[in-house]
C-alpha atoms as a PDB file:
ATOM      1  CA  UNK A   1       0.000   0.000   0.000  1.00  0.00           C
ATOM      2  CA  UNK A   2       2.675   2.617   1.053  1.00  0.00           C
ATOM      3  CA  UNK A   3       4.527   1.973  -2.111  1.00  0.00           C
ATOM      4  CA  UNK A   4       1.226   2.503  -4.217  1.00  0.00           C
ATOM      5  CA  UNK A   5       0.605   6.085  -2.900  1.00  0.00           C
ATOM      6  CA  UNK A   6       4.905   6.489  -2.724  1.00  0.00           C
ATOM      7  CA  UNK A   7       6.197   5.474  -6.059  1.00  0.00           C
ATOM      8  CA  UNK A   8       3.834   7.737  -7.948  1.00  0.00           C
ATOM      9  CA  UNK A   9       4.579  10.994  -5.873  1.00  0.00           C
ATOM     10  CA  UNK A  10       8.334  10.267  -6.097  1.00  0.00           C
ATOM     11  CA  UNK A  11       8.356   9.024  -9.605  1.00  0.00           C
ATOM     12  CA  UNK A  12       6.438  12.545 -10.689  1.00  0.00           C
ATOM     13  CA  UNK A  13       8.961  14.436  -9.256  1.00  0.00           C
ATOM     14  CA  UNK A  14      12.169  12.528 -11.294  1.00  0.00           C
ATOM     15  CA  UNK A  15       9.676  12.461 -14.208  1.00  0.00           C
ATOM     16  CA  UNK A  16       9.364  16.335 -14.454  1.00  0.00           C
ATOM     17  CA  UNK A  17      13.431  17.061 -15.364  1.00  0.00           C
ATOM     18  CA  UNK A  18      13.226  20.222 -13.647  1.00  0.00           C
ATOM     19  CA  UNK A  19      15.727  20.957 -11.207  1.00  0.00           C
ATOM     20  CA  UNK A  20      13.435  20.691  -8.166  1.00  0.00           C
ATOM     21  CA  UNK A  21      13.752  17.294  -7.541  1.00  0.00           C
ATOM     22  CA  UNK A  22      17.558  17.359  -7.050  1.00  0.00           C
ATOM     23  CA  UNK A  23      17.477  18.535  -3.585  1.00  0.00           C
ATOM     24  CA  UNK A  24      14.739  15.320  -2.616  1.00  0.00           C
ATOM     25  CA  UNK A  25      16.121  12.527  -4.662  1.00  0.00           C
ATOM     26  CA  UNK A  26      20.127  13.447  -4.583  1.00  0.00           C
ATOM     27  CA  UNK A  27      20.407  15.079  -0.964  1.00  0.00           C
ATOM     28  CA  UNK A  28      18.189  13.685   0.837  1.00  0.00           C
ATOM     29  CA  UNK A  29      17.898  10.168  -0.625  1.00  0.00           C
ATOM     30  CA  UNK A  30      16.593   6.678   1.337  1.00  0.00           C
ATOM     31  CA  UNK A  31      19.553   6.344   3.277  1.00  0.00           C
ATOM     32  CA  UNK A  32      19.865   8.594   6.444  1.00  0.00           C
ATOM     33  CA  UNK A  33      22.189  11.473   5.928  1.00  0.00           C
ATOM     34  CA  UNK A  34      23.608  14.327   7.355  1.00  0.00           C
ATOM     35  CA  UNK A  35      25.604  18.032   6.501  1.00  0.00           C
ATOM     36  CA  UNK A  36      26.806  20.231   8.533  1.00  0.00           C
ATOM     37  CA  UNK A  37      29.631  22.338   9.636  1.00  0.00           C
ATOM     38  CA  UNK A  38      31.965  23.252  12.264  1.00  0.00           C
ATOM     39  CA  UNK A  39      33.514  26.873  11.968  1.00  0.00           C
ATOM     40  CA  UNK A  40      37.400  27.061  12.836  1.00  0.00           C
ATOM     41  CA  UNK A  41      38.631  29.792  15.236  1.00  0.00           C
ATOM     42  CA  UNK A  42      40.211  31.568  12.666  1.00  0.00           C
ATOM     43  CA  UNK A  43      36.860  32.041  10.562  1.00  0.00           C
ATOM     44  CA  UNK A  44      35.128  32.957  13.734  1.00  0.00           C
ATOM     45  CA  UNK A  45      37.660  35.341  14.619  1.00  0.00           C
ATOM     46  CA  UNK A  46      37.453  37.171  11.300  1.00  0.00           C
ATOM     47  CA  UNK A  47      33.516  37.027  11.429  1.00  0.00           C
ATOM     48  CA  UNK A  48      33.272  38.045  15.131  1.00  0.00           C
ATOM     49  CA  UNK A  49      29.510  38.958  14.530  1.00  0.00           C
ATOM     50  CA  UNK A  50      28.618  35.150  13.728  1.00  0.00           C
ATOM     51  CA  UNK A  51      26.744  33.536  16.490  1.00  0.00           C
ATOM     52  CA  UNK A  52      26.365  29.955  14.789  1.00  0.00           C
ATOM     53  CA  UNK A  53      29.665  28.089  15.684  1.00  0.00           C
ATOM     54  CA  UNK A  54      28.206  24.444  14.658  1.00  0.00           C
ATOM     55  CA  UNK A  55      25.495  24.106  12.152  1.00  0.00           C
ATOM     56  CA  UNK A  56      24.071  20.692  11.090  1.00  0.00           C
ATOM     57  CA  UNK A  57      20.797  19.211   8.777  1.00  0.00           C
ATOM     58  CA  UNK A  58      19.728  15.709   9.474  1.00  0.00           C
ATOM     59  CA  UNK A  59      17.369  13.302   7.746  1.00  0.00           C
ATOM     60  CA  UNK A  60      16.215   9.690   8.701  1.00  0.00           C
ATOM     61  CA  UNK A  61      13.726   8.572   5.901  1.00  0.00           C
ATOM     62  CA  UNK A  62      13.180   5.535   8.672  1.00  0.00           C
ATOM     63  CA  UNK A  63      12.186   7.561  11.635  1.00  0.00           C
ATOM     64  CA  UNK A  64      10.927  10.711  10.005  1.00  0.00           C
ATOM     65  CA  UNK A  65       7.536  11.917  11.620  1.00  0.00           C
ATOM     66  CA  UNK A  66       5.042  13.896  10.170  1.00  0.00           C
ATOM     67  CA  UNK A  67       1.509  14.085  10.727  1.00  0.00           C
ATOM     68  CA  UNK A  68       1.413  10.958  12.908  1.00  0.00           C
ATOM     69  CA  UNK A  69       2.993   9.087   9.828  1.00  0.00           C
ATOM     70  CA  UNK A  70       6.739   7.486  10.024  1.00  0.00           C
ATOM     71  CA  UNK A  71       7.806   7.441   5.970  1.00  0.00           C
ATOM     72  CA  UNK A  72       9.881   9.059   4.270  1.00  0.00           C
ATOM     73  CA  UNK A  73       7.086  11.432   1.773  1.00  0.00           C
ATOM     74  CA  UNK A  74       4.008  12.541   3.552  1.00  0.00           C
ATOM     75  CA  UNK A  75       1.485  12.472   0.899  1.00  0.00           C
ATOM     76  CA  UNK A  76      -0.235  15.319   2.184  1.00  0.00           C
ATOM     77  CA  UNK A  77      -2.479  17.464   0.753  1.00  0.00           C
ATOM     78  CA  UNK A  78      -1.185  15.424  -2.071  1.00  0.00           C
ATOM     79  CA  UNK A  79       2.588  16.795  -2.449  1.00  0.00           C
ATOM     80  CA  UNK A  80       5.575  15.264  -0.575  1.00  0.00           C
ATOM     81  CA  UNK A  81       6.980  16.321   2.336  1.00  0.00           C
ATOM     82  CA  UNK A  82      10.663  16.001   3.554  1.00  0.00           C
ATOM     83  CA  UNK A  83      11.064  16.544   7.085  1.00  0.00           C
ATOM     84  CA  UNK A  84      14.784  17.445   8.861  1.00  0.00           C
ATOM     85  CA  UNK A  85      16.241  17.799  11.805  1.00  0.00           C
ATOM     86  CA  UNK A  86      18.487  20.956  12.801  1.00  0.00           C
ATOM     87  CA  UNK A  87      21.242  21.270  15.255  1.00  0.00           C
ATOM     88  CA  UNK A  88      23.198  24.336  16.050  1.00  0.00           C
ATOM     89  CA  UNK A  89      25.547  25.623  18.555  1.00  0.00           C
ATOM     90  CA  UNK A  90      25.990  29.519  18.791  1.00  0.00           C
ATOM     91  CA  UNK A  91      28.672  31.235  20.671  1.00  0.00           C
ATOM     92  CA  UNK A  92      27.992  31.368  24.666  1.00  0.00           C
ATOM     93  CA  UNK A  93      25.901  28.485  24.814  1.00  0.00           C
ATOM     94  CA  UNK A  94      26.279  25.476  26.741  1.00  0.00           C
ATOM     95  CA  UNK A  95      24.299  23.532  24.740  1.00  0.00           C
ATOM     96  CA  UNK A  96      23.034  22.617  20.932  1.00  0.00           C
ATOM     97  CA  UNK A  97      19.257  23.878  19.911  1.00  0.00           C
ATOM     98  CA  UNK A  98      17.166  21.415  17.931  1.00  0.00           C
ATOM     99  CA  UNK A  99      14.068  21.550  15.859  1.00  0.00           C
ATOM    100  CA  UNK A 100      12.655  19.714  13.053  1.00  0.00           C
ATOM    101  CA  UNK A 101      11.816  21.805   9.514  1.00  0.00           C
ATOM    102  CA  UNK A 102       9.152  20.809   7.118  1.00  0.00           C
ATOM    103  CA  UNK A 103      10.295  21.163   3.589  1.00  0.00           C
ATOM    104  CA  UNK A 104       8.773  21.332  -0.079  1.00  0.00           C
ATOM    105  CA  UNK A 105      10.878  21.671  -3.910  1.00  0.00           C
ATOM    106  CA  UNK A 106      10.487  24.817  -4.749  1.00  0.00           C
ATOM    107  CA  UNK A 107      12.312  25.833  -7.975  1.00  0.00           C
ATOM    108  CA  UNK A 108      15.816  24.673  -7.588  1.00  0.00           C
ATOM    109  CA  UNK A 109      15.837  25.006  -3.703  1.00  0.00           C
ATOM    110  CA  UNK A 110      14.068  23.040  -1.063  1.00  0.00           C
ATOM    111  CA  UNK A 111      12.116  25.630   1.545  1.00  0.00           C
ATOM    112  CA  UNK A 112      11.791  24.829   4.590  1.00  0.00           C
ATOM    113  CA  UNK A 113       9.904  25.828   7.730  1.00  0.00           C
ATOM    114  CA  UNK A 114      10.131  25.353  11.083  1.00  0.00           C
ATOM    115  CA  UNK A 115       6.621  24.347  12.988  1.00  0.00           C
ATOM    116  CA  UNK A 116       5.118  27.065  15.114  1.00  0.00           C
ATOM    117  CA  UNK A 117       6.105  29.774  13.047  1.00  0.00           C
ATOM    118  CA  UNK A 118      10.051  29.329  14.264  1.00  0.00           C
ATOM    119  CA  UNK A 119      10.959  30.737  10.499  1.00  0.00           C
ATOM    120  CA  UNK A 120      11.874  29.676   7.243  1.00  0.00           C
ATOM    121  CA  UNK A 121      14.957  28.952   4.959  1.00  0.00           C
ATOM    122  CA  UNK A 122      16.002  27.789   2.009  1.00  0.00           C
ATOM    123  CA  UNK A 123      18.112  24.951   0.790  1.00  0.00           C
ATOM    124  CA  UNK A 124      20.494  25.501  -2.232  1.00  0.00           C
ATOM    125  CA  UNK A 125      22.136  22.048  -3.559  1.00  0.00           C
ATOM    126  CA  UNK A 126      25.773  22.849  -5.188  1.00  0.00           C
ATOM    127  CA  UNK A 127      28.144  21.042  -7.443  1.00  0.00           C
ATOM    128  CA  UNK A 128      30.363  20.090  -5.160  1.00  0.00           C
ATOM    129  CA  UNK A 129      28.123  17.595  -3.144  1.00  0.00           C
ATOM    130  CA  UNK A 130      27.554  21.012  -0.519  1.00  0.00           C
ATOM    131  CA  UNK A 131      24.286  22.365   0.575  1.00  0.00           C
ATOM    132  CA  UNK A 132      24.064  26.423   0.914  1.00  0.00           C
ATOM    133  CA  UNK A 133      21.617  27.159   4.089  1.00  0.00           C
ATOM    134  CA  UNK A 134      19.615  30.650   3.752  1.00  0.00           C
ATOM    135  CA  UNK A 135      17.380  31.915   6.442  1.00  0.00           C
ATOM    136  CA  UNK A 136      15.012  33.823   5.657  1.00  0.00           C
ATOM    137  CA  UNK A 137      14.460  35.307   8.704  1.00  0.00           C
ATOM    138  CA  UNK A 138      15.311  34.725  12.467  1.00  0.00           C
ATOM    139  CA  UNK A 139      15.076  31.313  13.210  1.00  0.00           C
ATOM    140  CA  UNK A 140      13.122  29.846  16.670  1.00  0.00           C
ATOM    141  CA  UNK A 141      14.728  26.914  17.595  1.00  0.00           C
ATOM    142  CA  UNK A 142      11.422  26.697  20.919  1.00  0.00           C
ATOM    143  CA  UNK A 143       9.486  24.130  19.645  1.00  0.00           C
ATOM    144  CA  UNK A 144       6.412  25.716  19.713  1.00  0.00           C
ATOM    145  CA  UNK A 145       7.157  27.544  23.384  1.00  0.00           C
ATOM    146  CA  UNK A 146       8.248  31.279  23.975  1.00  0.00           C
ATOM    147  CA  UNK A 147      12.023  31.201  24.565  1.00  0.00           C
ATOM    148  CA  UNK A 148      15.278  32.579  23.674  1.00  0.00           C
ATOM    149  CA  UNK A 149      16.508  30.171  21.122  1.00  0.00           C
ATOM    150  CA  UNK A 150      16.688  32.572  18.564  1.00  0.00           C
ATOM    151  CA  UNK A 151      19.594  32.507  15.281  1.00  0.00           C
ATOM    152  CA  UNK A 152      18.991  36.644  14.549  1.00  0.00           C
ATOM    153  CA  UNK A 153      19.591  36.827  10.751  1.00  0.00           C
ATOM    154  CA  UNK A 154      22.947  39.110  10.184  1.00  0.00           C
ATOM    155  CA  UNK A 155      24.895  40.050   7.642  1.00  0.00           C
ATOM    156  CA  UNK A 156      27.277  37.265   9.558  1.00  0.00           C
ATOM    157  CA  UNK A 157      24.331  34.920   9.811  1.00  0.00           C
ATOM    158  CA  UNK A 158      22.671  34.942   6.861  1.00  0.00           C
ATOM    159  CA  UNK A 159      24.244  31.354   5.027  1.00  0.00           C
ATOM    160  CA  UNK A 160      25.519  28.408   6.080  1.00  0.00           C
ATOM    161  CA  UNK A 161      27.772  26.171   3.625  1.00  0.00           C
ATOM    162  CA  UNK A 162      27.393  22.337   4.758  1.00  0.00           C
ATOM    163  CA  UNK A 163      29.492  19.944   3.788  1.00  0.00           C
ATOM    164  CA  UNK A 164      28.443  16.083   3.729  1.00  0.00           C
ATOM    165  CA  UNK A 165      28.941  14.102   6.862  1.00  0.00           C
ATOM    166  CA  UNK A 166      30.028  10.940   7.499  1.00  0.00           C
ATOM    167  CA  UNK A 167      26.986   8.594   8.138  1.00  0.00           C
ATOM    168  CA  UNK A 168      28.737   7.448  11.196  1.00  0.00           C
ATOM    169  CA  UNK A 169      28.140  11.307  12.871  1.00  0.00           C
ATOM    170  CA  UNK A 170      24.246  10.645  11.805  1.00  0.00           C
ATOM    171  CA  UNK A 171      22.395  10.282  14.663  1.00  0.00           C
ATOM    172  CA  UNK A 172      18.557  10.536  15.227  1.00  0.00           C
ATOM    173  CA  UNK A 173      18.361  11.620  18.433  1.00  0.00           C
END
């Protein structure tokens, strides 16, 4: 049954040729994977605004949540889904922020969201294998609660370049 409603809804998106489908099929494929990035001393020194000093995306077709529904695609309202996990560090804190993002092909890019209105970003896939991480906005790393997790978009903060991670540094939770 799951393949039925699956195949179709993955199969239209390799059958269009368009771009789009890149960032679903060759990022973020069956297999769990992970990007991220860990910014040396010497690039934080010479961006001494930057408050993100670790920033990773996750996915875990397996394990991945959405509406109730573990699968990979959530067929709903009839488009697939991709849903990934963030992790960042930013300078002064003693601990890593996580959230998940809900995303959708749009153009060339993947945009995400984060639930309860934490913000939005796009996903840019490069040639060499790298993902390019835009924010539209502040992100709220709360889940769904009033806090202080907050990335303020900067002219420091306003990409991330992720490289791809070794599967063994992949972990779900």
């Amino acid at each position: 049954m799951f393949r039925r409603i699956i195949a179709p809804l993955v199969l239209g998106l390799v059958m269009t040729g368009s771009a789009a489908a890149a960032p679903l099929e060759a990022y973020f494929a069956s297999t769990d994977s992970c990007y991220g990035r860990s910014y040396s001393t010497e690039h934080l020194d010479r961006h001494r605004g930057q408050q993100v000093i670790d920033f990773a995306i996750s996915h875990f077709p397996n394990r991945q949540e959405l509406l109730g529904m573990d699968s990979p695609f959530q067929p709903y309202p009839d488009t697939p889904k991709l849903v990934l996990r963030l992790d960042v560090w930013l300078r002064g804190q003693d601990r890593s922020w996580q959230d998940h993002a809900i995303c959708e092909a749009s153009g060339e890019a993947l945009t995400c969201a984060i639930e309860c209105d934490g913000g939005s970003f796009e996903i840019h896939g490069r040639s060499d294998d790298r993902l390019l991480v835009k924010p539209d906005k502040d992100l709220f790393f709360a889940q769904c609660d009033a806090g202080d997790a907050v990335i303020r978009k900067t002219p420091e903060d306003s990409s991330y370049l992720l490289s791809p991670l070794p599967r063994s540094h992949c972990k779900a939770e």
